[in-house]
Protein backbone atom coordinates (compact mmCIF):
# COMPACT_ATOMS: atom_id res chain seq x y z
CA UNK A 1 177.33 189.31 -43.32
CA UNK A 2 178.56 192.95 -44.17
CA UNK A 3 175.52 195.71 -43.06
CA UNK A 4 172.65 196.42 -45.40
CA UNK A 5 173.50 199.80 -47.30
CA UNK A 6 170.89 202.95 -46.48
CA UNK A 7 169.94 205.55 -48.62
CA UNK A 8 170.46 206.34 -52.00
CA UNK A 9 173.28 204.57 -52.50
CA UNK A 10 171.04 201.16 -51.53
CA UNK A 11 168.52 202.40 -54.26
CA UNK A 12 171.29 203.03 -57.21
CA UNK A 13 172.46 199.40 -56.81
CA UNK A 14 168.75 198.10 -56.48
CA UNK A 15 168.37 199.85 -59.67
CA UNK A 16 171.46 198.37 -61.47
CA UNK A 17 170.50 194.78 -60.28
CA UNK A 18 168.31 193.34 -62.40
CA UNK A 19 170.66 194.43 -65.51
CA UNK A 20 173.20 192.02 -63.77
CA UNK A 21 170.61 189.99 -63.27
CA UNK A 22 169.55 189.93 -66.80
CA UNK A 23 172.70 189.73 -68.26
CA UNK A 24 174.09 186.13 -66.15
CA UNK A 25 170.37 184.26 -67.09
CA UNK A 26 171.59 185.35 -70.80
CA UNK A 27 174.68 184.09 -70.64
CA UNK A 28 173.80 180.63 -68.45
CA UNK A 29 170.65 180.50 -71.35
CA UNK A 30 173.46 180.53 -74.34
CA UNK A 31 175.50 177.68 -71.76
CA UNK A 32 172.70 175.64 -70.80
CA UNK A 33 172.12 174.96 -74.20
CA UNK A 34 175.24 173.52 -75.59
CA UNK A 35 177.12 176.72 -76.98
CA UNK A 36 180.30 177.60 -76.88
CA UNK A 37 180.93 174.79 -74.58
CA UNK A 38 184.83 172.85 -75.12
CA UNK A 39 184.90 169.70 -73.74
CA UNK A 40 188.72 168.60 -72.50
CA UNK A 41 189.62 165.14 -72.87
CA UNK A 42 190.94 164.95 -69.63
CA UNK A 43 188.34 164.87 -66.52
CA UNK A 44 187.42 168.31 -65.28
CA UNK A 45 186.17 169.35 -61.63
CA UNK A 46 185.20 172.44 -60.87
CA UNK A 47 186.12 174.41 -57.34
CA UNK A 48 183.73 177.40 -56.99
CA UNK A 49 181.22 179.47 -55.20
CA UNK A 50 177.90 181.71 -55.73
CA UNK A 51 179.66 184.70 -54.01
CA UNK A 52 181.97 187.17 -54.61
CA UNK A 53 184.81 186.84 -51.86
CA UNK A 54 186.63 184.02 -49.95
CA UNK A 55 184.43 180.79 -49.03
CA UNK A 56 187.49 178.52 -48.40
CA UNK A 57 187.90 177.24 -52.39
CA UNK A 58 192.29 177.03 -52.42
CA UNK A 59 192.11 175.29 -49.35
CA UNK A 60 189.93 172.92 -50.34
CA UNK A 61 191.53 172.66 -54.28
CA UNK A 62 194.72 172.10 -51.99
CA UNK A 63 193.13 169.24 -50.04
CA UNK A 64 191.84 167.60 -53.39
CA UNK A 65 194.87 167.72 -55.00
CA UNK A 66 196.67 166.10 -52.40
CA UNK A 67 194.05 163.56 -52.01
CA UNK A 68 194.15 162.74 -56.00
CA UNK A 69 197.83 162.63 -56.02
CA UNK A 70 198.09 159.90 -53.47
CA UNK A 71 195.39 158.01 -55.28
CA UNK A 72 197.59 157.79 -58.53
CA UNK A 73 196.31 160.66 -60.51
CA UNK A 74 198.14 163.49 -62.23
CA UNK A 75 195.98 166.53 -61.66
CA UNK A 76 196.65 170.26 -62.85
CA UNK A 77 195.44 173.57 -61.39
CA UNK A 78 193.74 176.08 -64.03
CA UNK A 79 193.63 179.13 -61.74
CA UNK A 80 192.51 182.82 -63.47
CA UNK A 81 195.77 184.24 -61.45
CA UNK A 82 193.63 187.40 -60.41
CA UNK A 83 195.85 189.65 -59.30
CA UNK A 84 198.50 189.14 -61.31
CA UNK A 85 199.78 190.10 -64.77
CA UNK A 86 199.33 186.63 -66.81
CA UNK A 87 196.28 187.93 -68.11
CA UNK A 88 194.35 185.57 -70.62
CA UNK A 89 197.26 184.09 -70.63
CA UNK A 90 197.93 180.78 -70.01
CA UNK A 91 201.24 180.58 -68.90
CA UNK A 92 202.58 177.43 -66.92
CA UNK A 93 203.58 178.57 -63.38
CA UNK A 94 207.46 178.32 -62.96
CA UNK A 95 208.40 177.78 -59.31
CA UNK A 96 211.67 179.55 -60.04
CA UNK A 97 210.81 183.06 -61.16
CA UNK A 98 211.49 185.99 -59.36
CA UNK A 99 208.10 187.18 -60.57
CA UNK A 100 206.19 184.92 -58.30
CA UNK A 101 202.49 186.27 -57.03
CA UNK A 102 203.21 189.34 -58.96
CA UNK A 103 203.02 187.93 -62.17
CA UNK A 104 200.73 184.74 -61.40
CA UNK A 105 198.80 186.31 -58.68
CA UNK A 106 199.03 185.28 -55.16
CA UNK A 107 196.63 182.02 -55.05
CA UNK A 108 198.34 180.03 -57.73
CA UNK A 109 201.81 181.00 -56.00
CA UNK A 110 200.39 180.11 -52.43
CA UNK A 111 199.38 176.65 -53.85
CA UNK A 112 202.72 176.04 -56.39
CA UNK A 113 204.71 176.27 -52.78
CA UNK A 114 202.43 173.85 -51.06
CA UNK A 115 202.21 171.49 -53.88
CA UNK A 116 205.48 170.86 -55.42
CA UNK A 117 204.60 168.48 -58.12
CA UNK A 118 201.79 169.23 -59.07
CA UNK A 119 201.25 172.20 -62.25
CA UNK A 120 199.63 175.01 -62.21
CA UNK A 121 198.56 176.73 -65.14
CA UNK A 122 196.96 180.29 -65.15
CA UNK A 123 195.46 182.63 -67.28
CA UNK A 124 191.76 183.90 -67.71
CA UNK A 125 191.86 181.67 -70.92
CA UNK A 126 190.69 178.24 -69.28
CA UNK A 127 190.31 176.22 -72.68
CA UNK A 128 193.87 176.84 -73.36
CA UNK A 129 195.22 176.56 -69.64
CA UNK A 130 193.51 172.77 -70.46
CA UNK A 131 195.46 172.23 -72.97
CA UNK A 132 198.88 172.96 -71.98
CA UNK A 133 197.71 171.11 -68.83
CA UNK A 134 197.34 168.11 -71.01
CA UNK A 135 200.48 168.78 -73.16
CA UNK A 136 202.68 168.36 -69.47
CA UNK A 137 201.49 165.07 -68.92
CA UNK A 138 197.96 165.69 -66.79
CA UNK A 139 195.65 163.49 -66.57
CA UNK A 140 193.00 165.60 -64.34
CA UNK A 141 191.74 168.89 -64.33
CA UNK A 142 190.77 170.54 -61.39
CA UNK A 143 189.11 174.31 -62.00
CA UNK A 144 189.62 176.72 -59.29
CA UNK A 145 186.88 179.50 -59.10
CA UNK A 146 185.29 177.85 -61.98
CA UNK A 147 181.59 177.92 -61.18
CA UNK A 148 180.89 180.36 -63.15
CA UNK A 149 183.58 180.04 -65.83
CA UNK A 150 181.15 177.90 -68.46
CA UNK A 151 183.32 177.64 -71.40
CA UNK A 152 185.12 174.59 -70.18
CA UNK A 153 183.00 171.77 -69.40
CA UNK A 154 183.24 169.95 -66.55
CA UNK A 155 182.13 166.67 -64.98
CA UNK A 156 181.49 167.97 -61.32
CA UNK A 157 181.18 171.26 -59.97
CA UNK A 158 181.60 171.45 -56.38
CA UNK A 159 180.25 174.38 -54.90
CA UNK A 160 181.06 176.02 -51.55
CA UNK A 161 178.84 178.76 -49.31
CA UNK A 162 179.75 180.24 -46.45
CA UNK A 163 177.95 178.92 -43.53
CA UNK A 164 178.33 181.91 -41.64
CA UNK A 165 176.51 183.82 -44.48
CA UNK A 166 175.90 181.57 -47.71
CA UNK A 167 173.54 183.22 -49.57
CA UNK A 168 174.90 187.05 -48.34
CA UNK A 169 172.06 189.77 -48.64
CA UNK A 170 169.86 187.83 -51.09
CA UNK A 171 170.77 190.31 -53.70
CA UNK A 172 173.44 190.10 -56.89
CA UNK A 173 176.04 192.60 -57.50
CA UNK A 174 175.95 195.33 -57.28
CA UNK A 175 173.25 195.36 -54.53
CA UNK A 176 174.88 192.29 -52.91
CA UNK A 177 177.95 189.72 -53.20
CA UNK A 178 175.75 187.02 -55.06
CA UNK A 179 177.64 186.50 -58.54
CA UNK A 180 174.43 184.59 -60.18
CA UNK A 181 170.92 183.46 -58.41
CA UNK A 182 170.83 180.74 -55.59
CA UNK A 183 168.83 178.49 -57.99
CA UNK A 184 172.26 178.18 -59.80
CA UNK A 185 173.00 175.30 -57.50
CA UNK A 186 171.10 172.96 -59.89
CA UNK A 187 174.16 172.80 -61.61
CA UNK A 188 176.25 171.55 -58.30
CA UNK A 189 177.26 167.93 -58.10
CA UNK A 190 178.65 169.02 -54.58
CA UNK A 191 177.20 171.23 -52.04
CA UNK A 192 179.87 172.32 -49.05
CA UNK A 193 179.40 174.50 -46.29
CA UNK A 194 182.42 176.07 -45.76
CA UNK A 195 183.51 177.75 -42.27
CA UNK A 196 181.47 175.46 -40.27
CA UNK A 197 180.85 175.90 -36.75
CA UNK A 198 178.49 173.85 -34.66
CA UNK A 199 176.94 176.60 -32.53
CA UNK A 200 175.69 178.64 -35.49
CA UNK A 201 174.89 175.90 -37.52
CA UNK A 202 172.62 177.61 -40.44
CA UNK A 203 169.99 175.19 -40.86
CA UNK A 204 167.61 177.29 -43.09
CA UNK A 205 170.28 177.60 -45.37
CA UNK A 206 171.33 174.44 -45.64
CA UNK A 207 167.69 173.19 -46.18
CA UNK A 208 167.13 175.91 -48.56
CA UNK A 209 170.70 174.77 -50.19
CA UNK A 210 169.31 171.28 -50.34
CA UNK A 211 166.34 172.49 -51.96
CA UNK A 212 168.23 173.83 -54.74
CA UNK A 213 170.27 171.20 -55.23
CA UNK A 214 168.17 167.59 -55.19
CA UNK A 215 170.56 165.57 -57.29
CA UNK A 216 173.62 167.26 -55.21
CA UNK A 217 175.96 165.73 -52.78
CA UNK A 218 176.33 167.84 -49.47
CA UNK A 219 178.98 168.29 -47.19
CA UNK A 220 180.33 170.35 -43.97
CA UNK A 221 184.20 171.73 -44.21
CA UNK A 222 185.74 173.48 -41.06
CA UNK A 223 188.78 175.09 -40.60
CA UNK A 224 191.64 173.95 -39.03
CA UNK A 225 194.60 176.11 -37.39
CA UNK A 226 197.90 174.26 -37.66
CA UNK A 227 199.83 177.13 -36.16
CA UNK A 228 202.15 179.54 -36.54
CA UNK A 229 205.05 180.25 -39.05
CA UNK A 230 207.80 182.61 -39.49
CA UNK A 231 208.06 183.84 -43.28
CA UNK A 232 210.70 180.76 -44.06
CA UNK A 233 207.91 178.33 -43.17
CA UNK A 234 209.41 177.18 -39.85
CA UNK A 235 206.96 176.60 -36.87
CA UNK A 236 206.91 179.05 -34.31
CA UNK A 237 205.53 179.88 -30.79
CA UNK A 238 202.03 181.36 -30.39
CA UNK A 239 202.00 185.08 -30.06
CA UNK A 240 200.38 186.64 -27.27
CA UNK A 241 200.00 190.01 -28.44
CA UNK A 242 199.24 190.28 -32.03
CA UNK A 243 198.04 193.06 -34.14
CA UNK A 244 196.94 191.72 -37.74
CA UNK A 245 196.17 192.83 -41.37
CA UNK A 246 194.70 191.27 -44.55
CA UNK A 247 193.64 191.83 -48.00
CA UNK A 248 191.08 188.77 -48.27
CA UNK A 249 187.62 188.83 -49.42
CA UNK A 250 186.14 187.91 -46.13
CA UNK A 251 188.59 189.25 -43.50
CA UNK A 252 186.05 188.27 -40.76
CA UNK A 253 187.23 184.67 -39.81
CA UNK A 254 190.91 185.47 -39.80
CA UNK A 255 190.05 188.13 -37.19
CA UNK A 256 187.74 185.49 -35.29
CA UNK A 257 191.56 183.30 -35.41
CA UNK A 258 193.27 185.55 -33.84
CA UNK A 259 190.82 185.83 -31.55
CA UNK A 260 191.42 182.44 -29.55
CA UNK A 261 194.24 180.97 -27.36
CA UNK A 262 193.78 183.90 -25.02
CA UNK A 263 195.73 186.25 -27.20
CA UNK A 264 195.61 189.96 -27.40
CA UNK A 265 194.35 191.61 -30.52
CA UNK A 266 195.91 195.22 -30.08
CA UNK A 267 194.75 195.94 -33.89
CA UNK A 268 192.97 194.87 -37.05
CA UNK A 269 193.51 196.39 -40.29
CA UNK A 270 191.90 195.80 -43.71
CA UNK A 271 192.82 195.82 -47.33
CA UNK A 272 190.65 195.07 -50.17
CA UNK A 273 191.31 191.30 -51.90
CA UNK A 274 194.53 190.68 -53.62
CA UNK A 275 195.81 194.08 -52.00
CA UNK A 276 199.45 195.00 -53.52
CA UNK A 277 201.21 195.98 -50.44
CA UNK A 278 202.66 199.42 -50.78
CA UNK A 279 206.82 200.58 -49.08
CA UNK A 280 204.25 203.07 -46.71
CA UNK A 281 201.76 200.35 -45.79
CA UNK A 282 204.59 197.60 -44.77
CA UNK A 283 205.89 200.87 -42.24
CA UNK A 284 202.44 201.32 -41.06
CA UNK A 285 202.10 198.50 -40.27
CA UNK A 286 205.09 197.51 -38.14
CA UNK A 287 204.44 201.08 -36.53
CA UNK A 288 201.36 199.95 -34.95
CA UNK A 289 202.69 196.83 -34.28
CA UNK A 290 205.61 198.39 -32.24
CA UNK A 291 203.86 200.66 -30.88
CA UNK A 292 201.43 198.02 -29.44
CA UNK A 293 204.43 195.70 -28.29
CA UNK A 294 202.52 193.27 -30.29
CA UNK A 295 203.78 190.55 -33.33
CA UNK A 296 202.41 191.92 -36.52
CA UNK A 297 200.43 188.87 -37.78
CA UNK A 298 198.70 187.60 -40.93
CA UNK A 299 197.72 184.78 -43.81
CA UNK A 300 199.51 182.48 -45.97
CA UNK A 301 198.03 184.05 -48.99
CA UNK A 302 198.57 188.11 -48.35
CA UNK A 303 202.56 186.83 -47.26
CA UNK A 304 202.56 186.12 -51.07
CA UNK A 305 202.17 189.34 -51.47
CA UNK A 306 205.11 190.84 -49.59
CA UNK A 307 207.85 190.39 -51.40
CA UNK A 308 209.27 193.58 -50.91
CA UNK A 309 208.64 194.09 -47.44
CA UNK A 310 211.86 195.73 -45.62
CA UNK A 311 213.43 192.92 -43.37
CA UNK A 312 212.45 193.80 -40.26
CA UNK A 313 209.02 193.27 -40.89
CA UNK A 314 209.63 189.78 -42.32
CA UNK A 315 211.53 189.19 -39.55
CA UNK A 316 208.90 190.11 -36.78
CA UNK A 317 205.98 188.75 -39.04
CA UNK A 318 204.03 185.72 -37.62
CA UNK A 319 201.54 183.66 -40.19
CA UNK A 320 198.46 182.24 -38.97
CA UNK A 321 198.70 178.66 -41.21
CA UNK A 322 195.04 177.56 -41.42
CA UNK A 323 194.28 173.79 -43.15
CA UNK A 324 190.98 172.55 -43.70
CA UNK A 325 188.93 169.26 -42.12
CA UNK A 326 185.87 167.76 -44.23
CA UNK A 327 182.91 166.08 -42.22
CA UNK A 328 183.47 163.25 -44.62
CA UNK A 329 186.37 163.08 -46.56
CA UNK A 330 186.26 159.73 -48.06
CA UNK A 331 182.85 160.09 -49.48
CA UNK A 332 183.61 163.36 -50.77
CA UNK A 333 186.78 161.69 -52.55
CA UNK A 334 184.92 159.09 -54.07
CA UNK A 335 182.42 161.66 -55.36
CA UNK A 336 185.45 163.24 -57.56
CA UNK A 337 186.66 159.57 -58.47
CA UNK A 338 183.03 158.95 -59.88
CA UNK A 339 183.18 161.45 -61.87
CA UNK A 340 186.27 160.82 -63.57
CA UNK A 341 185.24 157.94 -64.03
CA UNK A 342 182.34 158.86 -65.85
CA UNK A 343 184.28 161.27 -68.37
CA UNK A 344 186.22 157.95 -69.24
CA UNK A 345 183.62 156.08 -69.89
C-alpha cells in the first residue's frame, strides 16, 4: 500500500472525490439498467479489477486461455492496448509487424508471443473488437481489464484484488487507486486474491470481499517464478547481483522477486506504467548496472517495451519470467465453462 498523502495536497483530492464518485454510480445507474448494453453472440468473460494498477489480470487471461484452448474452445483477447497507438481502434493484432507493443501496446504483444494461436484484438472500442473476434472464427470472448468496461455484456466477470492491499486506501481516484466503490463486487461471478502469500494472509479483506460478493465464487492465485531468460527467450542462470527497473503499476512484488535466492539487489529503479523507454534511460540504466558489477534485470512485459534498446543492453539483460498457480484450478475452470454454457442456452 503506497503512504497516505499529508497536507493540502490530501485535502484537494478529498475534495475532487466524491465528483468521481458521483460520476461512476451515474454511469453503473445508466448500466444497471439495461442501456447501452450490446450483447455478443459469442460467450463473454470478463478479466478485471477494482484498482487502478497491476493485480495479476494478463497472467491470469494467459492461464485461461490456455486452459480453454485445450478444452476445445476458440477464444479471442479484446485488450484496450493502453499504451499503444490503436486507439478505439479495433485492429486485429498481427504477429508480424514491426510495430509490435508500440502500436498495440505492450500487454496484448506480451500475450500474442505467449499464445500463438490464439487472436488478439485491441482497441478501446470493445463492441467492435467482438465482432471482428467473431468474424476470425471465435467462439469465446475473454475481456481483459473489462470490469469496468460495461458496454459489452458479459456472462462472468472475474474480479481480482490484491491481497497484499485489495481495497488500497479506501478512497477512489483521485484520493486513492479505487476505480469504483468496493460494493461493486456484487457484480463479480469470481472473486480472486491475487499475490497470495500465506504469512500475510488478509483475512478482513477477504471476509469483507465475501461480504460483497454472496452469490460470488472465491479463489486464491499466487505467483510463480519459472526463471530467468535472456531477451531471445532462452533459459538462463540465476543472477547473483542484479540491479532492476520497471514501469508496472505495482512495482512492489517484482522488487520482493528479486529479492530471494540470496541475490544482491545493488539497485531499484521506477517508471510509471506502460513507460516508453527513452535512448538516455536504456544508458542509465546499464550505467548503474556496470557500475554495480550487477545483471541489469526486469519483466516480461516492460522487455516489450525495448525495442530499441542498443545491443549491449539486450545482451546483458536478464528477465525475471513469473507464471501464475490457482488454489483451485479445476473449479475455477468449470466456473468459466458454466457460464458459457449458460450464454448458449
Amino acid at each position: 500500500m503506497r503512504p497516505p498523502e499529508r497536507g493540502l495536497l490530501a485535502m484537494a483530492l478529498r475534495v475532487t472525490e466524491p465528483l468521481y464518485r458521483g460520476a461512476v454510480a451515474l454511469r453503473n445507474r445508466r448500466f444497471d439498467g439495461g442501456r447501452g448494453i450490446h450483447r455478443s453472440p459469442l460467450p463473454t468473460i470478463s478479466v478485471g479489477n477494482l484498482t487502478a494498477g497491476g493485480t495479476g489480470k494478463t497472467p491470469l487471461v494467459l492461464w485461461l486461455a490456455n486452459e480453454l484452448q485445450s478444452s476445445g474452445a476458440r477464444p479471442a483477447i479484446l485488450s484496450r492496448g493502453y499504451g499503444g497507438r490503436v486507439g478505439a481502434g479495433p485492429r486485429l493484432l498481427d504477429r508480424q509487424d514491426p510495430g509490435g507493443a508500440s502500436r498495440y501496446g505492450d500487454e496484448p504483444w506480451l500475450m500474442a508471443r505467449r499464445l500463438h494461436e490464439i487472436d488478439i484484438v485491441v482497441g478501446s472500442d470493445r463492441v467492435a473488437a467482438a465482432k471482428i473476434a467473431h468474424s476470425q472464427g471465435a467462439n469465446l470472448l475473454l475481456l481483459d481489464d473489462g470490469f469496468q468496461h460495461r458496454r459489452l455484456d458479459r456472462d462472468l466477470d472475474i474480479v481480482l484484488l490484491d491481497s497484499a492491499s485489495p481495497f488500497d486506501n479506501g478512497h477512489l481516484l483521485p484520493a486513492g487507486l479505487l476505480r469504483e466503490p468496493p460494493e461493486s463486487l456484487a457484480r463479480a461471478g469470481v472473486v480472486i486474491f491475487s499475490r497470495h502469500v500465506a504469512s500475510r494472509e488478509p483475512t478482513p479483506a477477504r471476509e469483507r470481499a465475501r461480504a460483497l460478493s454472496p452469490n460470488a465464487a472465491h479463489f486464491t492465485m499466487s505467483n510463480r517464478r519459472v526463471g530467468w531468460f535472456d531477451v531471445d527467450g532462452v533459459q538462463q542462470a540465476s543472477p547473483p547481483r542484479r540491479f532492476g527497473f520497471c514501469g508496472l503499476g505495482n512495482p512492489q512484488p517484482f522488487r520482493e522477486d528479486l529479492l530471494t535466492d540470496d541475490a544482491e539487489l545493488t539497485g531499484f529503479r521506477v517508471f510509471r506504467d506502460h513507460h516508453r523507454y527513452m535512448n538516455d534511460e536504456f544508458k542509465q540504466i546499464l550505467q548503474a548496472a556496470v557500475a554495480n558489477d550487477a545483471t541489469p534485470v526486469t519483466t516480461e512485459k516492460d522487455l516489450m517495451r525495448m525495442a530499441s534498446a542498443p545491443p549491449e543492453l539486450l545482451t546483458a539483460l536478464r528477465i525475471l519470467r513469473i507464471d501464475v498457480t490457482l488454489d483451485a484450478p479445476e473449479q475455477l475452470l468449470e466456473r468459466v465453462l458454466q457460464a458459457t454454457k449458460t450464454h448458449a442456452n
